[in-house]
PDB file of N, CA and C in Angstrom:
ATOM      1  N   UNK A   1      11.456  10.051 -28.198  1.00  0.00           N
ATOM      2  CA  UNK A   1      11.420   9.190 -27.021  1.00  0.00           C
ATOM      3  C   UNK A   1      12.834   8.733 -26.694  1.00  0.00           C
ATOM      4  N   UNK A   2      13.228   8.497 -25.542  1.00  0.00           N
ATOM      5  CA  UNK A   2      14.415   8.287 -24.952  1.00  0.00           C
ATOM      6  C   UNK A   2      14.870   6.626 -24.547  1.00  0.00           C
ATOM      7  N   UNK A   3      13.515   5.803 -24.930  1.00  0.00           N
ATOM      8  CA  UNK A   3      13.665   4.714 -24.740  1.00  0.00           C
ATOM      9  C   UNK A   3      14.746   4.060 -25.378  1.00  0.00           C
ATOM     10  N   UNK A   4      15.754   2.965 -24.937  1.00  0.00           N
ATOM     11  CA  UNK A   4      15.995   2.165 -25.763  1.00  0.00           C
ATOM     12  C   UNK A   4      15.354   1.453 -26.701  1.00  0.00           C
ATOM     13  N   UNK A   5      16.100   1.320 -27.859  1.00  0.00           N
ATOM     14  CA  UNK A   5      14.989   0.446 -28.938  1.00  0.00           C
ATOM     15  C   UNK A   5      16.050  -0.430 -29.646  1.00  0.00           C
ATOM     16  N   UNK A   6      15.487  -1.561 -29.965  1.00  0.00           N
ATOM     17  CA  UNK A   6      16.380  -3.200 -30.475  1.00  0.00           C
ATOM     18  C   UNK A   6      16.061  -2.772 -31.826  1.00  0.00           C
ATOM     19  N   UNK A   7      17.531  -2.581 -32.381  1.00  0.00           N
ATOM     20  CA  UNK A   7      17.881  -2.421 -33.759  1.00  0.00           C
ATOM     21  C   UNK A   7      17.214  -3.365 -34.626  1.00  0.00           C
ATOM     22  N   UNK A   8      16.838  -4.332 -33.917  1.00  0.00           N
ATOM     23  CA  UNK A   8      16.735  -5.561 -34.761  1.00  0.00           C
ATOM     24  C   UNK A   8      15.085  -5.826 -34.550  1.00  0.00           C
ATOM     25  N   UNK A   9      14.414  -5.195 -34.062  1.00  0.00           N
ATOM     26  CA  UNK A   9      13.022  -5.208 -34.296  1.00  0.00           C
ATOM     27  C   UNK A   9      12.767  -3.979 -35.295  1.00  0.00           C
ATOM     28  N   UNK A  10      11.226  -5.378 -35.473  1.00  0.00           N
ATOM     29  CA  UNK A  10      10.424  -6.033 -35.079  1.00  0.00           C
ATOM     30  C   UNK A  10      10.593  -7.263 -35.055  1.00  0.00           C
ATOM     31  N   UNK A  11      10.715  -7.940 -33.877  1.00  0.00           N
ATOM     32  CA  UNK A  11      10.565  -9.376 -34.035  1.00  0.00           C
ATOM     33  C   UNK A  11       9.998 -10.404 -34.272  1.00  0.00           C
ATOM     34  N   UNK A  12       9.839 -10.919 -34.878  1.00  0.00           N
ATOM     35  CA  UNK A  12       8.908 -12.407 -35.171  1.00  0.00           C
ATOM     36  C   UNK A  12       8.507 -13.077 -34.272  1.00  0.00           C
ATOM     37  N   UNK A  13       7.080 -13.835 -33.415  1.00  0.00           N
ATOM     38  CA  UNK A  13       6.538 -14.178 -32.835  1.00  0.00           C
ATOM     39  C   UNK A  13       7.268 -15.311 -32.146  1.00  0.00           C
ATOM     40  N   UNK A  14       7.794 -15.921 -31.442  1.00  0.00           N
ATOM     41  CA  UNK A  14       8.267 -17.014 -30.868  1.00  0.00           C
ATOM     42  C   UNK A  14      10.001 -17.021 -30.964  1.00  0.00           C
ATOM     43  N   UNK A  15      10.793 -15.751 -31.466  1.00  0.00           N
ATOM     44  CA  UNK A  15      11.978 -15.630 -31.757  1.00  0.00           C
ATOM     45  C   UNK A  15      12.770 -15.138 -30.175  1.00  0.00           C
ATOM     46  N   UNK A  16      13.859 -15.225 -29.750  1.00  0.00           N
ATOM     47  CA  UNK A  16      14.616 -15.342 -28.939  1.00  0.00           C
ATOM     48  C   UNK A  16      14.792 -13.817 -28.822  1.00  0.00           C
ATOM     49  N   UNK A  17      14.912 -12.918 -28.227  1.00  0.00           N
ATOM     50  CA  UNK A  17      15.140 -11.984 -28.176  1.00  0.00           C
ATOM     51  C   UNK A  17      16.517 -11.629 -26.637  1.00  0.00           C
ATOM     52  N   UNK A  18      17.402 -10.311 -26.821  1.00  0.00           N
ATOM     53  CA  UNK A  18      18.160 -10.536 -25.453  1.00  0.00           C
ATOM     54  C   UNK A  18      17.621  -8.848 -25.201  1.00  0.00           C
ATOM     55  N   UNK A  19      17.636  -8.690 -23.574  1.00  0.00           N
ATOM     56  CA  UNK A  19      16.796  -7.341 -23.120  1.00  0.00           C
ATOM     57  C   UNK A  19      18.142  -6.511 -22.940  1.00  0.00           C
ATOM     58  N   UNK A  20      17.753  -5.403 -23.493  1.00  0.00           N
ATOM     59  CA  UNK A  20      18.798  -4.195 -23.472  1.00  0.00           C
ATOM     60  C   UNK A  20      18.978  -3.592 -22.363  1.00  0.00           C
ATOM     61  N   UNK A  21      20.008  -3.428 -21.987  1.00  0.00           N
ATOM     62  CA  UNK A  21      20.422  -2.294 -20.570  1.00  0.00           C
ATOM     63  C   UNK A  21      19.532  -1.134 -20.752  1.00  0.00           C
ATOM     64  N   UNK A  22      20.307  -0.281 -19.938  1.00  0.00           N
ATOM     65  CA  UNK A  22      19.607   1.396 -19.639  1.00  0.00           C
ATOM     66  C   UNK A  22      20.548   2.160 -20.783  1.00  0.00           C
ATOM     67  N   UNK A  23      20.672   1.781 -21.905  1.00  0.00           N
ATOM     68  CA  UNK A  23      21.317   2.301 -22.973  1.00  0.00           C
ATOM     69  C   UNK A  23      21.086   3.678 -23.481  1.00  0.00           C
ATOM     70  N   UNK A  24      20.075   4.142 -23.190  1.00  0.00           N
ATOM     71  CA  UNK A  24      20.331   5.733 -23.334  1.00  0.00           C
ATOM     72  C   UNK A  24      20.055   6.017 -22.014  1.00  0.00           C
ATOM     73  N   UNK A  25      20.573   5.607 -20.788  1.00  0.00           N
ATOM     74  CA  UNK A  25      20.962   6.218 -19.719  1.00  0.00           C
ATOM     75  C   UNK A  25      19.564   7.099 -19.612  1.00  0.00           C
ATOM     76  N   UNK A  26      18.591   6.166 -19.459  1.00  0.00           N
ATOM     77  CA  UNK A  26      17.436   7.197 -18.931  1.00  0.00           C
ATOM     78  C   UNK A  26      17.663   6.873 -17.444  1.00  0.00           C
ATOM     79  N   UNK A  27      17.421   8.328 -16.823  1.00  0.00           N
ATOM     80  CA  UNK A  27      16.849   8.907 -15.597  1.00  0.00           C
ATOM     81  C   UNK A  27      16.092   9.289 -14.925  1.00  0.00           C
ATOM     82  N   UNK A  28      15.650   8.914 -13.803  1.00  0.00           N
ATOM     83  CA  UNK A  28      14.702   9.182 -12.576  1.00  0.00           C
ATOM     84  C   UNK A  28      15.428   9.742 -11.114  1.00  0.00           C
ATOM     85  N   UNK A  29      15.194  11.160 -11.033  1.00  0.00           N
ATOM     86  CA  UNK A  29      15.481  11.890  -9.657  1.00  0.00           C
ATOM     87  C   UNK A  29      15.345  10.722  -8.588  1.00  0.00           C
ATOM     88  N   UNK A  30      16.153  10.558  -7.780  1.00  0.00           N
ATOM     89  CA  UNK A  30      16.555   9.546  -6.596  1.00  0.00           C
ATOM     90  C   UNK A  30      16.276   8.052  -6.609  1.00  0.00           C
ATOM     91  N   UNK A  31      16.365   7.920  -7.822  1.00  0.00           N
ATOM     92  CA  UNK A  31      16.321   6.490  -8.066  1.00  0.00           C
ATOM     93  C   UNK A  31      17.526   5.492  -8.937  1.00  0.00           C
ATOM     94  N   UNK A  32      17.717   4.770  -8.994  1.00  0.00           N
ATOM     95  CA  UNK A  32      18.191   4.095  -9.868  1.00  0.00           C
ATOM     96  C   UNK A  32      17.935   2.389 -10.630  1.00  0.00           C
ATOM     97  N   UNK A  33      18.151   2.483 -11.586  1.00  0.00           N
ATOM     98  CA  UNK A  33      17.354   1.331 -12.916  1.00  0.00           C
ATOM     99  C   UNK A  33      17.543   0.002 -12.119  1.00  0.00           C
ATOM    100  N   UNK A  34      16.807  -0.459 -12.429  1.00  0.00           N
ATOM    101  CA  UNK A  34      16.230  -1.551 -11.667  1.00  0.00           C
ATOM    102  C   UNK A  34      16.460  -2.453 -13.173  1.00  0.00           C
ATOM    103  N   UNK A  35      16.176  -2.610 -14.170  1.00  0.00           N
ATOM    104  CA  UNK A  35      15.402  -3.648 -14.898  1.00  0.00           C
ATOM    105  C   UNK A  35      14.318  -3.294 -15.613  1.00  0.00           C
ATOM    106  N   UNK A  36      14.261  -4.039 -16.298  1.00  0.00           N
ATOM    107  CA  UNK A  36      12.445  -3.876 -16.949  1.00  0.00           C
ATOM    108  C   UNK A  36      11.555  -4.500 -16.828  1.00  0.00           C
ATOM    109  N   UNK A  37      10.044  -4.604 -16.998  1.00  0.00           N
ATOM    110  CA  UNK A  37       8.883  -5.094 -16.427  1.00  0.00           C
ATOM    111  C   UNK A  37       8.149  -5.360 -17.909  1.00  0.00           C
ATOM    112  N   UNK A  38       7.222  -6.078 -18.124  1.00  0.00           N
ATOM    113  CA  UNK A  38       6.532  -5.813 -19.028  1.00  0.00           C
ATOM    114  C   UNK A  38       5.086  -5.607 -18.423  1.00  0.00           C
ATOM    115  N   UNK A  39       4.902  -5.090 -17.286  1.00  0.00           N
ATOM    116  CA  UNK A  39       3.566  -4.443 -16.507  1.00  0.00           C
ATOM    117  C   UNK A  39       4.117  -3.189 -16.134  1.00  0.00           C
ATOM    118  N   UNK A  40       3.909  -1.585 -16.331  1.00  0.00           N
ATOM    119  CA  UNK A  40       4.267  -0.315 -15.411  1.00  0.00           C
ATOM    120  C   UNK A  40       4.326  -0.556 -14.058  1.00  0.00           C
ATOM    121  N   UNK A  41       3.420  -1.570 -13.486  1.00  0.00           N
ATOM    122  CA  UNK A  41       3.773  -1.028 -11.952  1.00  0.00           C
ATOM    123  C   UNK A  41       4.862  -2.309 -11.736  1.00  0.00           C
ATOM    124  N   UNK A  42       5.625  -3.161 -12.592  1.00  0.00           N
ATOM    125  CA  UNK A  42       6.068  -3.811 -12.075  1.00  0.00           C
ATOM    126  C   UNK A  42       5.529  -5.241 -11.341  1.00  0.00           C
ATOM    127  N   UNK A  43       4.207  -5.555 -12.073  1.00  0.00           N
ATOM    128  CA  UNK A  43       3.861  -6.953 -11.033  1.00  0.00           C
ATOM    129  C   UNK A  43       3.755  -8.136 -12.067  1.00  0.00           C
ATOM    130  N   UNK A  44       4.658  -8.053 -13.304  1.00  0.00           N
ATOM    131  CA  UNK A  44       4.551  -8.937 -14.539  1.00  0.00           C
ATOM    132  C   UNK A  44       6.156  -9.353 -14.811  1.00  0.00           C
ATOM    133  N   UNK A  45       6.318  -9.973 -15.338  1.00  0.00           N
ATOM    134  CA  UNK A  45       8.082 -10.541 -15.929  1.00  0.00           C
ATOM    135  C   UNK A  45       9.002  -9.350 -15.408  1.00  0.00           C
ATOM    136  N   UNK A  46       9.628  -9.738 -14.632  1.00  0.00           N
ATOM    137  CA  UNK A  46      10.950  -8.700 -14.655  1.00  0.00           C
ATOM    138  C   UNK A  46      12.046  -9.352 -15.504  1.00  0.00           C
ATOM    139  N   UNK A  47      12.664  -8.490 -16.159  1.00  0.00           N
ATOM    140  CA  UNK A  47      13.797  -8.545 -16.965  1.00  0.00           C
ATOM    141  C   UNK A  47      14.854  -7.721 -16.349  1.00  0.00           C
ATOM    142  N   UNK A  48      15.996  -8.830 -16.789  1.00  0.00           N
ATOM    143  CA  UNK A  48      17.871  -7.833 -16.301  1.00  0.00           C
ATOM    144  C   UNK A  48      18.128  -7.364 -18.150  1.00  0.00           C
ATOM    145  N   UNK A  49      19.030  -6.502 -17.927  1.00  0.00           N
ATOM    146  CA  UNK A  49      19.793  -6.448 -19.072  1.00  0.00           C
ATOM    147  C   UNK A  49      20.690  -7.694 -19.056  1.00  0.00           C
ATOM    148  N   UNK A  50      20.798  -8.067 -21.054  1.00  0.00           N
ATOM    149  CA  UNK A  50      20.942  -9.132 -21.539  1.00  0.00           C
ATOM    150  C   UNK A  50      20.843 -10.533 -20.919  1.00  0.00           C
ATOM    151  N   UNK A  51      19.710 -10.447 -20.466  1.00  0.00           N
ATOM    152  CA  UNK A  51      18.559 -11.425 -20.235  1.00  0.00           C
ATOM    153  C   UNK A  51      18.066 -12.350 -21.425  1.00  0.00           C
ATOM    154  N   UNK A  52      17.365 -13.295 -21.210  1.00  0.00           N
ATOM    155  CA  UNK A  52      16.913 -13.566 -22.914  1.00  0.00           C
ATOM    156  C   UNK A  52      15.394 -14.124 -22.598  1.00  0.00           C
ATOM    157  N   UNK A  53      14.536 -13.856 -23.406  1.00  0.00           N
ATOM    158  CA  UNK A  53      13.259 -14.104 -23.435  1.00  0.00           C
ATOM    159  C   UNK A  53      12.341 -14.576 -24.578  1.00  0.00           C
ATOM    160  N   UNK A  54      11.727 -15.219 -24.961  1.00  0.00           N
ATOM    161  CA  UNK A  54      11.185 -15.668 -26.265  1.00  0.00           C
ATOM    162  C   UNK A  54       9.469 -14.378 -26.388  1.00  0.00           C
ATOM    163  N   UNK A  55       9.787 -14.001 -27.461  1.00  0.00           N
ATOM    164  CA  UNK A  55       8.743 -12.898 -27.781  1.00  0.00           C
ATOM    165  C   UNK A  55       7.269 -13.831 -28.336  1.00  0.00           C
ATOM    166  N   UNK A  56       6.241 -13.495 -27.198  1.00  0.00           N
ATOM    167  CA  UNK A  56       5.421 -14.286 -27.664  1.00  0.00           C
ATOM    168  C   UNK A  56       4.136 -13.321 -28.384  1.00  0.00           C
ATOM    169  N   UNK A  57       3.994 -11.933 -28.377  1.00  0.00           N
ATOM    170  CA  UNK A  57       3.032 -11.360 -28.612  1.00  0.00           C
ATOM    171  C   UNK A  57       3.631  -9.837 -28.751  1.00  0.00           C
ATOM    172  N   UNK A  58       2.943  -8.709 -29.005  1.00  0.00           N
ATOM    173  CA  UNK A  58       3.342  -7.528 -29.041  1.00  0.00           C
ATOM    174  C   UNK A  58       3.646  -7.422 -27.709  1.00  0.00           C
ATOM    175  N   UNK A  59       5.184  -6.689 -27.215  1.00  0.00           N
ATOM    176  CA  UNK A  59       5.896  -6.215 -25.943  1.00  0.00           C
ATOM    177  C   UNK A  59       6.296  -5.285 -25.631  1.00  0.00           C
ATOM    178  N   UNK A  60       6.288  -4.718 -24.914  1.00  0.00           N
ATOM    179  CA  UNK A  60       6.513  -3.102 -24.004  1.00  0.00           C
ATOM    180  C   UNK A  60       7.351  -3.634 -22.390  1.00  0.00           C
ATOM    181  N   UNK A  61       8.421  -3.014 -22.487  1.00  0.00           N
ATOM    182  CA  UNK A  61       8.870  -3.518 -21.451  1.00  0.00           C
ATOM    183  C   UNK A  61       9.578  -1.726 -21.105  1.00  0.00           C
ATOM    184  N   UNK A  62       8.892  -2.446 -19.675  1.00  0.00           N
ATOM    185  CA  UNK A  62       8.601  -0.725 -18.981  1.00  0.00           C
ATOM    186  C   UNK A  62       9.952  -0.879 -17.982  1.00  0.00           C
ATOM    187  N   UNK A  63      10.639   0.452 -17.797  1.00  0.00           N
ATOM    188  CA  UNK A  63      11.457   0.736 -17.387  1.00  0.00           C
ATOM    189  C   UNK A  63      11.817   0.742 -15.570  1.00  0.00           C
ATOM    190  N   UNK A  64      12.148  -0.037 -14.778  1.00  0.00           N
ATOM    191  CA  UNK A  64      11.918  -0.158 -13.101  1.00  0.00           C
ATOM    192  C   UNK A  64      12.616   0.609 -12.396  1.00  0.00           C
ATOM    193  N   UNK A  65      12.279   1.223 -11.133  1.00  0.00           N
ATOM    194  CA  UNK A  65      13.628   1.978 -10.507  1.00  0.00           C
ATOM    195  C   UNK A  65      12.997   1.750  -9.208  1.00  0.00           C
ATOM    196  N   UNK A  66      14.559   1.197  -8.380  1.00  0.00           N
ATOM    197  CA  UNK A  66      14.333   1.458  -7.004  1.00  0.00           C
ATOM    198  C   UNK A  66      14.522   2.971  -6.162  1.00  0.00           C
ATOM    199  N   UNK A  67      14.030   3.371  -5.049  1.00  0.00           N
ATOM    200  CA  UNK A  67      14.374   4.337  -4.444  1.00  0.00           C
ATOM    201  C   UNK A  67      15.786   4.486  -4.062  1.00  0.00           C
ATOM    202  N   UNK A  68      16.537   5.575  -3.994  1.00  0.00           N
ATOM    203  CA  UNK A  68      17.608   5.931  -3.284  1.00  0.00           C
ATOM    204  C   UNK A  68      17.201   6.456  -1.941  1.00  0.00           C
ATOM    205  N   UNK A  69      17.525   5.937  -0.887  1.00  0.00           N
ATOM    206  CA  UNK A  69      17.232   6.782   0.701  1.00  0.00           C
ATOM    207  C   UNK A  69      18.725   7.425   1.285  1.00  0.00           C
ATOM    208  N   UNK A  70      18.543   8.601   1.874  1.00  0.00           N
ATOM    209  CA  UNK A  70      19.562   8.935   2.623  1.00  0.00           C
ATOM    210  C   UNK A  70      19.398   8.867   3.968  1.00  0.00           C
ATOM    211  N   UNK A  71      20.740   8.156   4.365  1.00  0.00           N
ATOM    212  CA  UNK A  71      20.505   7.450   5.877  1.00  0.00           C
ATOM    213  C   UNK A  71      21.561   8.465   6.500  1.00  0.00           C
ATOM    214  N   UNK A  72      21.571   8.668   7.539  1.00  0.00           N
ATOM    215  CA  UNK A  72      22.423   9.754   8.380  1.00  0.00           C
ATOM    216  C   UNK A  72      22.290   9.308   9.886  1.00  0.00           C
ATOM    217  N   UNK A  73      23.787   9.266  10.156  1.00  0.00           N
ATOM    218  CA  UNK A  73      24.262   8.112  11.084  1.00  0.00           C
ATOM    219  C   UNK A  73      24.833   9.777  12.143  1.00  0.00           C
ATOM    220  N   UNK A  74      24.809  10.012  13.482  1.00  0.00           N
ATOM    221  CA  UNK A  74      24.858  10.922  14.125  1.00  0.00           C
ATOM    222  C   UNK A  74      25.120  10.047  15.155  1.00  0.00           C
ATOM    223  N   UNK A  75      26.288  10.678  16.264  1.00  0.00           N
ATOM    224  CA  UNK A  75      26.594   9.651  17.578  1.00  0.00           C
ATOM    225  C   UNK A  75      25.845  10.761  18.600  1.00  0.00           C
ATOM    226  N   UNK A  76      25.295  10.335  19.776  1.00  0.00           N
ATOM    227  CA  UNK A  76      24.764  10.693  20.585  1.00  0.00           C
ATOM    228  C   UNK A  76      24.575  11.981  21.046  1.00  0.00           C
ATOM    229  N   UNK A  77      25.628  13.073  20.577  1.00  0.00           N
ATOM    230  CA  UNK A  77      25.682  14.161  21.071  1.00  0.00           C
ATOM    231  C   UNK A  77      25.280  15.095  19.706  1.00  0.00           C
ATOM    232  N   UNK A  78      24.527  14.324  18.867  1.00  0.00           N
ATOM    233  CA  UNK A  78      24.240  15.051  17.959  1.00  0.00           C
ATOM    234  C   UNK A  78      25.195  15.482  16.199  1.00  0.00           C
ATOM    235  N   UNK A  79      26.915  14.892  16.694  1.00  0.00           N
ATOM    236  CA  UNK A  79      27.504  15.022  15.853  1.00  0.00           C
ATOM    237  C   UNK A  79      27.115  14.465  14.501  1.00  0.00           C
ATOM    238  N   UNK A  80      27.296  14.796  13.362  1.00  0.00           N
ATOM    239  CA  UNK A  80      27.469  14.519  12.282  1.00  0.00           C
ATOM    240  C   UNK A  80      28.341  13.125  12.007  1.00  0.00           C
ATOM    241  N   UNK A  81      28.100  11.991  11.616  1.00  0.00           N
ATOM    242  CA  UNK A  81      29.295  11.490  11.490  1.00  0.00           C
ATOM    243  C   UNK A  81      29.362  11.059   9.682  1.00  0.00           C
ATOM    244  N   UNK A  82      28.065  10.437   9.207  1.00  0.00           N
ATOM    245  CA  UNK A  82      28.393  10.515   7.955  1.00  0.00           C
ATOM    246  C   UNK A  82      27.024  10.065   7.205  1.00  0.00           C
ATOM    247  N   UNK A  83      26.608  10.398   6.057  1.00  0.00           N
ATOM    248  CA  UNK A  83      25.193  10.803   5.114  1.00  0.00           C
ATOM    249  C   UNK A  83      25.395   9.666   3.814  1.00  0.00           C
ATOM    250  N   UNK A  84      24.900   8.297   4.139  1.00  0.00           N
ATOM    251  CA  UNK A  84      25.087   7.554   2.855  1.00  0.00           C
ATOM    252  C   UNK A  84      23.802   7.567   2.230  1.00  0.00           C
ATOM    253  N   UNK A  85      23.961   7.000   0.728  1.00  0.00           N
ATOM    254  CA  UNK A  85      22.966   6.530  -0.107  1.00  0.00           C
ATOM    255  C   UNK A  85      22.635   5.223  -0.092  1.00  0.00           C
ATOM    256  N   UNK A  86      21.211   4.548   0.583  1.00  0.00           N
ATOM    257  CA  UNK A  86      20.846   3.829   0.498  1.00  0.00           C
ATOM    258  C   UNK A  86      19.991   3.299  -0.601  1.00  0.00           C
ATOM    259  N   UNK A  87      20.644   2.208  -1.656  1.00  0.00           N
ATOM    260  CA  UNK A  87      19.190   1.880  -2.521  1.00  0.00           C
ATOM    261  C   UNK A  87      18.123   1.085  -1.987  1.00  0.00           C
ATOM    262  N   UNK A  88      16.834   1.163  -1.810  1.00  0.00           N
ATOM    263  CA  UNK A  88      15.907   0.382  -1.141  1.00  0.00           C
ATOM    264  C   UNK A  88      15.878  -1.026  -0.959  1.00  0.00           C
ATOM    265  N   UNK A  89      15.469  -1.491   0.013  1.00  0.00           N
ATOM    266  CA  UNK A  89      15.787  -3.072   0.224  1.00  0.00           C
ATOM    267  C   UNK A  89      17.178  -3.288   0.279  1.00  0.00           C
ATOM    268  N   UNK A  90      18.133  -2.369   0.438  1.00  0.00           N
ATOM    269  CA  UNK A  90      19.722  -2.907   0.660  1.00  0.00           C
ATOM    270  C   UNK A  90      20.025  -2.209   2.380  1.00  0.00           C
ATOM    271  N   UNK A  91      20.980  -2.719   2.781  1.00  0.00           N
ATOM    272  CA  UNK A  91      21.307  -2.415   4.315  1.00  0.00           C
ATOM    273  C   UNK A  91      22.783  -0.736   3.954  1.00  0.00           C
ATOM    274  N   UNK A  92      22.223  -0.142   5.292  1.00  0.00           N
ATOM    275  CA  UNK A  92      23.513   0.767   4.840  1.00  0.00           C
ATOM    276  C   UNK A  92      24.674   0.036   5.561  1.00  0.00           C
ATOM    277  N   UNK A  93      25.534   0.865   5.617  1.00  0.00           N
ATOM    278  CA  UNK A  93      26.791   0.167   5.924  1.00  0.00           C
ATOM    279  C   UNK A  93      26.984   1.376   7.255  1.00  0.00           C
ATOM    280  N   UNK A  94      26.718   0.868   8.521  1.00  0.00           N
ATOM    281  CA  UNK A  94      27.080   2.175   9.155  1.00  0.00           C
ATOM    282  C   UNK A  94      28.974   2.939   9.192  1.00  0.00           C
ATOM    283  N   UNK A  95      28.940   3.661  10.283  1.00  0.00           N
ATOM    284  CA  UNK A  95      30.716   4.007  10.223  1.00  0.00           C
ATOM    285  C   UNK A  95      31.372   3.076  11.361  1.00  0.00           C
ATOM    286  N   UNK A  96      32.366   3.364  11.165  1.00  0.00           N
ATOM    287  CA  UNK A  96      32.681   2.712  12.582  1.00  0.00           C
ATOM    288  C   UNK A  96      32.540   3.542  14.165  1.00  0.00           C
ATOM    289  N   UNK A  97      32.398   2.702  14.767  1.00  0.00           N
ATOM    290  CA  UNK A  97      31.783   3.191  16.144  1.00  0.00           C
ATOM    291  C   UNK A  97      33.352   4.471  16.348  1.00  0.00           C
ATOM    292  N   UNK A  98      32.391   5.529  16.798  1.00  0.00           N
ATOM    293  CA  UNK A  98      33.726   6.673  17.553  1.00  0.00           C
ATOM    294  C   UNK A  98      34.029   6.514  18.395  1.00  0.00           C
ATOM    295  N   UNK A  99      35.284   6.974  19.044  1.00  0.00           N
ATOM    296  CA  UNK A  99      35.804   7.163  20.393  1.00  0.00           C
ATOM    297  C   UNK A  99      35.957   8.016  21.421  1.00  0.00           C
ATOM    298  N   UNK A 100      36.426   7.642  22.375  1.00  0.00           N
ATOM    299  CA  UNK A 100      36.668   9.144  22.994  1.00  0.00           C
ATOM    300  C   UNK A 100      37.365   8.410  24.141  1.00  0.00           C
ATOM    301  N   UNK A 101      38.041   9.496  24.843  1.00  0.00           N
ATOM    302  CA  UNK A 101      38.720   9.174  25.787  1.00  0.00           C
ATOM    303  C   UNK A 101      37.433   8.674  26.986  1.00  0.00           C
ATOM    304  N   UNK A 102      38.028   7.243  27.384  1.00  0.00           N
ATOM    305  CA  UNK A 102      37.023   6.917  28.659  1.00  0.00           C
ATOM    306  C   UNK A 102      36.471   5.504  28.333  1.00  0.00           C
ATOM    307  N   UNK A 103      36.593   5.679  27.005  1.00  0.00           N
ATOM    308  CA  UNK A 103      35.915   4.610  26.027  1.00  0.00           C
ATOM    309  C   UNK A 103      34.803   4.839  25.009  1.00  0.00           C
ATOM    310  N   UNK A 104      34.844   3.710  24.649  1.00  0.00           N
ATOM    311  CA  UNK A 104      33.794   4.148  22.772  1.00  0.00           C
ATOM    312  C   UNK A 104      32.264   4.475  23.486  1.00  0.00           C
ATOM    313  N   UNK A 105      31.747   5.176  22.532  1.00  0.00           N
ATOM    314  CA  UNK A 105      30.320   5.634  22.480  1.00  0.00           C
ATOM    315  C   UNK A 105      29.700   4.915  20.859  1.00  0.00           C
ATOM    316  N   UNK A 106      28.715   4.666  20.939  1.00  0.00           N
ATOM    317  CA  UNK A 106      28.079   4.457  20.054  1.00  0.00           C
ATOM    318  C   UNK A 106      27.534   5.426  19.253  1.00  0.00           C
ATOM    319  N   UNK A 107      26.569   5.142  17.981  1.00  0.00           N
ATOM    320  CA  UNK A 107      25.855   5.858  17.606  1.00  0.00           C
ATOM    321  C   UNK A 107      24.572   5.459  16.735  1.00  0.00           C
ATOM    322  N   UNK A 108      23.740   6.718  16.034  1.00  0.00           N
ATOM    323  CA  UNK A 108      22.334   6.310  15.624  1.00  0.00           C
ATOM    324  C   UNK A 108      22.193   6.747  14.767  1.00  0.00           C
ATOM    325  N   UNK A 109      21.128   5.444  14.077  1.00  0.00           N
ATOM    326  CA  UNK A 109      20.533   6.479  12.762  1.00  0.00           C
ATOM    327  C   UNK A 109      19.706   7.617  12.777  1.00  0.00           C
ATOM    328  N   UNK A 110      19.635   8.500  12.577  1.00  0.00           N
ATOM    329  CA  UNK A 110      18.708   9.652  12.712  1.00  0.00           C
ATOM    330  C   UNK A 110      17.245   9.669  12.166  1.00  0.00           C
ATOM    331  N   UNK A 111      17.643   9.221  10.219  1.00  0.00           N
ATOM    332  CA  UNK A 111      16.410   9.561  10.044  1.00  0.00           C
ATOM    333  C   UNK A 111      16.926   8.960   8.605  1.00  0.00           C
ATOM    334  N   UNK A 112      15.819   8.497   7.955  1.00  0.00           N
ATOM    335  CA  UNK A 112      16.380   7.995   6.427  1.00  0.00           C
ATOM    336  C   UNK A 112      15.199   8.807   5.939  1.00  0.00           C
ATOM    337  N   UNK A 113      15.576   9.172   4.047  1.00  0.00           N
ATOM    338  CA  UNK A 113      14.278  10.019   3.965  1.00  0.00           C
ATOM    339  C   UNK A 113      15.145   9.706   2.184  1.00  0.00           C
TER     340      UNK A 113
END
């Protein structure tokens, strides 16, 4: 298993414990680590790395990841202008508006996916 594991467990019932990073750099295709949960889908304690929590019972703390989206910013005539990585719930950063002789044109997001 690829999980991180606390050298120092098993812990004793009511003892202080601190939550480990993504220490063996586990991975999920277009996502990135969020934290840990002690529910899989995420609707129980979220934990940061070195966090601290008092261990009250046997614990499993499940691994979180937000989505990565790719946002693609194109000015009106279809050009390309530039393809960022959005992590979910964060704003992209668009480019700066282009120019052209006559004056600036704007542009759009295309499509995030």
């Amino acid at each position: 298993d690829d999980a991180p594991m606390d050298d120092d467990s098993p812990h004793v019932e009511e003892s202080h414990v601190i939550v480990l990073g993504n220490t063996n750099l586990l991975q999920r295709s277009g996502h990135v680590f969020a934290g840990w949960n002690i529910q899989p889908d995420g609707t129980g304690n979220h934990y940061h790395p070195d966090e601290t929590f008092i261990i009250e019972d046997n614990t499993i703390l499940y691994s979180q990841w937000l989505k990565i989206h790719k946002v693609v910013f194109e000015d009106h005539e279809g050009t390309l202008l530039r393809i960022v990585d959005v992590v979910h719930g964060h704003a992209a950063t668009p480019p700066s508006d282009p120019s052209r002789t006559g004056g600036a044109i704007g542009f759009i997001v295309v499509k995030r996916f």
